[in-house]
Protein backbone atom coordinates (compact mmCIF):
# COMPACT_ATOMS: atom_id res chain seq x y z
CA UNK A 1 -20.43 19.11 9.62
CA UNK A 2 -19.40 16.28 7.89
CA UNK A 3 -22.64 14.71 7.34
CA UNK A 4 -23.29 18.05 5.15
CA UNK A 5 -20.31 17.69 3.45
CA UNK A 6 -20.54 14.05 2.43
CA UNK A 7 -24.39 15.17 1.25
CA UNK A 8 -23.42 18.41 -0.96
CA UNK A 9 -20.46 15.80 -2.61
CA UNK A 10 -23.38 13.57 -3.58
CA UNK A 11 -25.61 16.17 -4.49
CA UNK A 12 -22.74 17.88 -7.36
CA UNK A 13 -21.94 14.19 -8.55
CA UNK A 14 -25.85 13.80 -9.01
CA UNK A 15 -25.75 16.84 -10.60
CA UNK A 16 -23.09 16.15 -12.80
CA UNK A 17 -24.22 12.91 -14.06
CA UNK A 18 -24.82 13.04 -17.86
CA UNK A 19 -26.35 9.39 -18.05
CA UNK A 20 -22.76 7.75 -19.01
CA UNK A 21 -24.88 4.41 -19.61
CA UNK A 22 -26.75 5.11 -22.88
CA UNK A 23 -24.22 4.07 -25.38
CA UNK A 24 -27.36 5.32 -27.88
CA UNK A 25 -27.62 8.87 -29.31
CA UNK A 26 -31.36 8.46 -30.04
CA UNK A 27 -32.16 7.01 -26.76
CA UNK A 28 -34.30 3.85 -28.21
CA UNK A 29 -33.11 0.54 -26.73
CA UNK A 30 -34.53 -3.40 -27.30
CA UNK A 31 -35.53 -4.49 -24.55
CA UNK A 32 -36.07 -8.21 -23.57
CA UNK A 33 -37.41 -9.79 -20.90
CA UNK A 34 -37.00 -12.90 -19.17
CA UNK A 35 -38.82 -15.36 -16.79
CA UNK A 36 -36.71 -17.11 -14.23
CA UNK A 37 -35.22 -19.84 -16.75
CA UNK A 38 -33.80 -16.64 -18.37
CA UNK A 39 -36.16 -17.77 -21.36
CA UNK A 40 -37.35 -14.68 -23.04
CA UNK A 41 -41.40 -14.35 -22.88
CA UNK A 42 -41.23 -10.90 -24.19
CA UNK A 43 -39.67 -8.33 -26.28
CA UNK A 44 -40.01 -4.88 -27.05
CA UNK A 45 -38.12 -3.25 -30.13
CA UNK A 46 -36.91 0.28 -30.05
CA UNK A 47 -38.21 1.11 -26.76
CA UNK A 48 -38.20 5.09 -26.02
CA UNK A 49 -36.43 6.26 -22.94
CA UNK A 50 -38.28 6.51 -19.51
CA UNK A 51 -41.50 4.49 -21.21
CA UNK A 52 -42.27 3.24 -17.77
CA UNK A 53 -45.94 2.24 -18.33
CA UNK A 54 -44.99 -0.98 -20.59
CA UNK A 55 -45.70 -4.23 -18.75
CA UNK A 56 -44.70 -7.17 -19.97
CA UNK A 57 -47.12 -10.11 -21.51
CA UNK A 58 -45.86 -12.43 -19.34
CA UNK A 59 -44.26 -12.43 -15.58
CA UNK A 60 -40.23 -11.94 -15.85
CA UNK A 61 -37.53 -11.84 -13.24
CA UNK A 62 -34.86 -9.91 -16.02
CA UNK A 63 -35.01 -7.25 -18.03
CA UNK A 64 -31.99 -7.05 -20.75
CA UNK A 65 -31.51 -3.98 -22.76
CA UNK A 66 -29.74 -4.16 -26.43
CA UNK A 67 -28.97 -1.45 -28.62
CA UNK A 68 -31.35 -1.20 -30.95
CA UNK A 69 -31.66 -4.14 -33.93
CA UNK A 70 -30.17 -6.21 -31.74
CA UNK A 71 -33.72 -7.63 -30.73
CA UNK A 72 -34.56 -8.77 -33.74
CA UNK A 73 -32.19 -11.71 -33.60
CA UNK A 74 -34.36 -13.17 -30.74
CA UNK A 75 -36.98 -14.62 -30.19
CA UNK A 76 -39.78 -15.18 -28.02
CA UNK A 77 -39.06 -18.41 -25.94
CA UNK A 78 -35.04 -18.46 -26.83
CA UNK A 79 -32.91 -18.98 -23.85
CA UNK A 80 -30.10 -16.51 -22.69
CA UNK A 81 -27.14 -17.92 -20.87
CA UNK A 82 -24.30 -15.89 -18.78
């Protein structure tokens, strides 16, 4: 009994959830991505929602996502730092 009502609270939150973490109305982020150095080896500007088939040119451990314009400020081989 309470295994099914712990399941039907996390069905209605699923349910619920309006995607609270796209701060953009037109859906189209930069995306960057980074190799292990957190050097970027690839970017993608104004990347549409749920494009799942793009792969990156080169191998990266992070992705970053910026609204978009924000890409344009960098570059390929520029190094992040938090």
């Amino acid at each position: 009994m309470i295994q099914d009502a712990t399941h039907k609270q996390n069905k209605k939150e699923i349910d619920n959830w309006k995607g609270e973490t796209c701060k953009n109305p037109r859906g189209e982020d930069d995306v960057l991505f980074l190799n292990s150095k957190k050097r970027i080896v690839d970017r993608v500007l104004a990347l549409r929602p749920f494009a799942l088939n793009y792969v990156p040119k080169r191998a990266a451990k992070y992705v970053v996502e910026l609204p978009e314009g924000l890409g344009k400020k960098a570059g390929i081989g520029d190094l992040l730092q938090w």
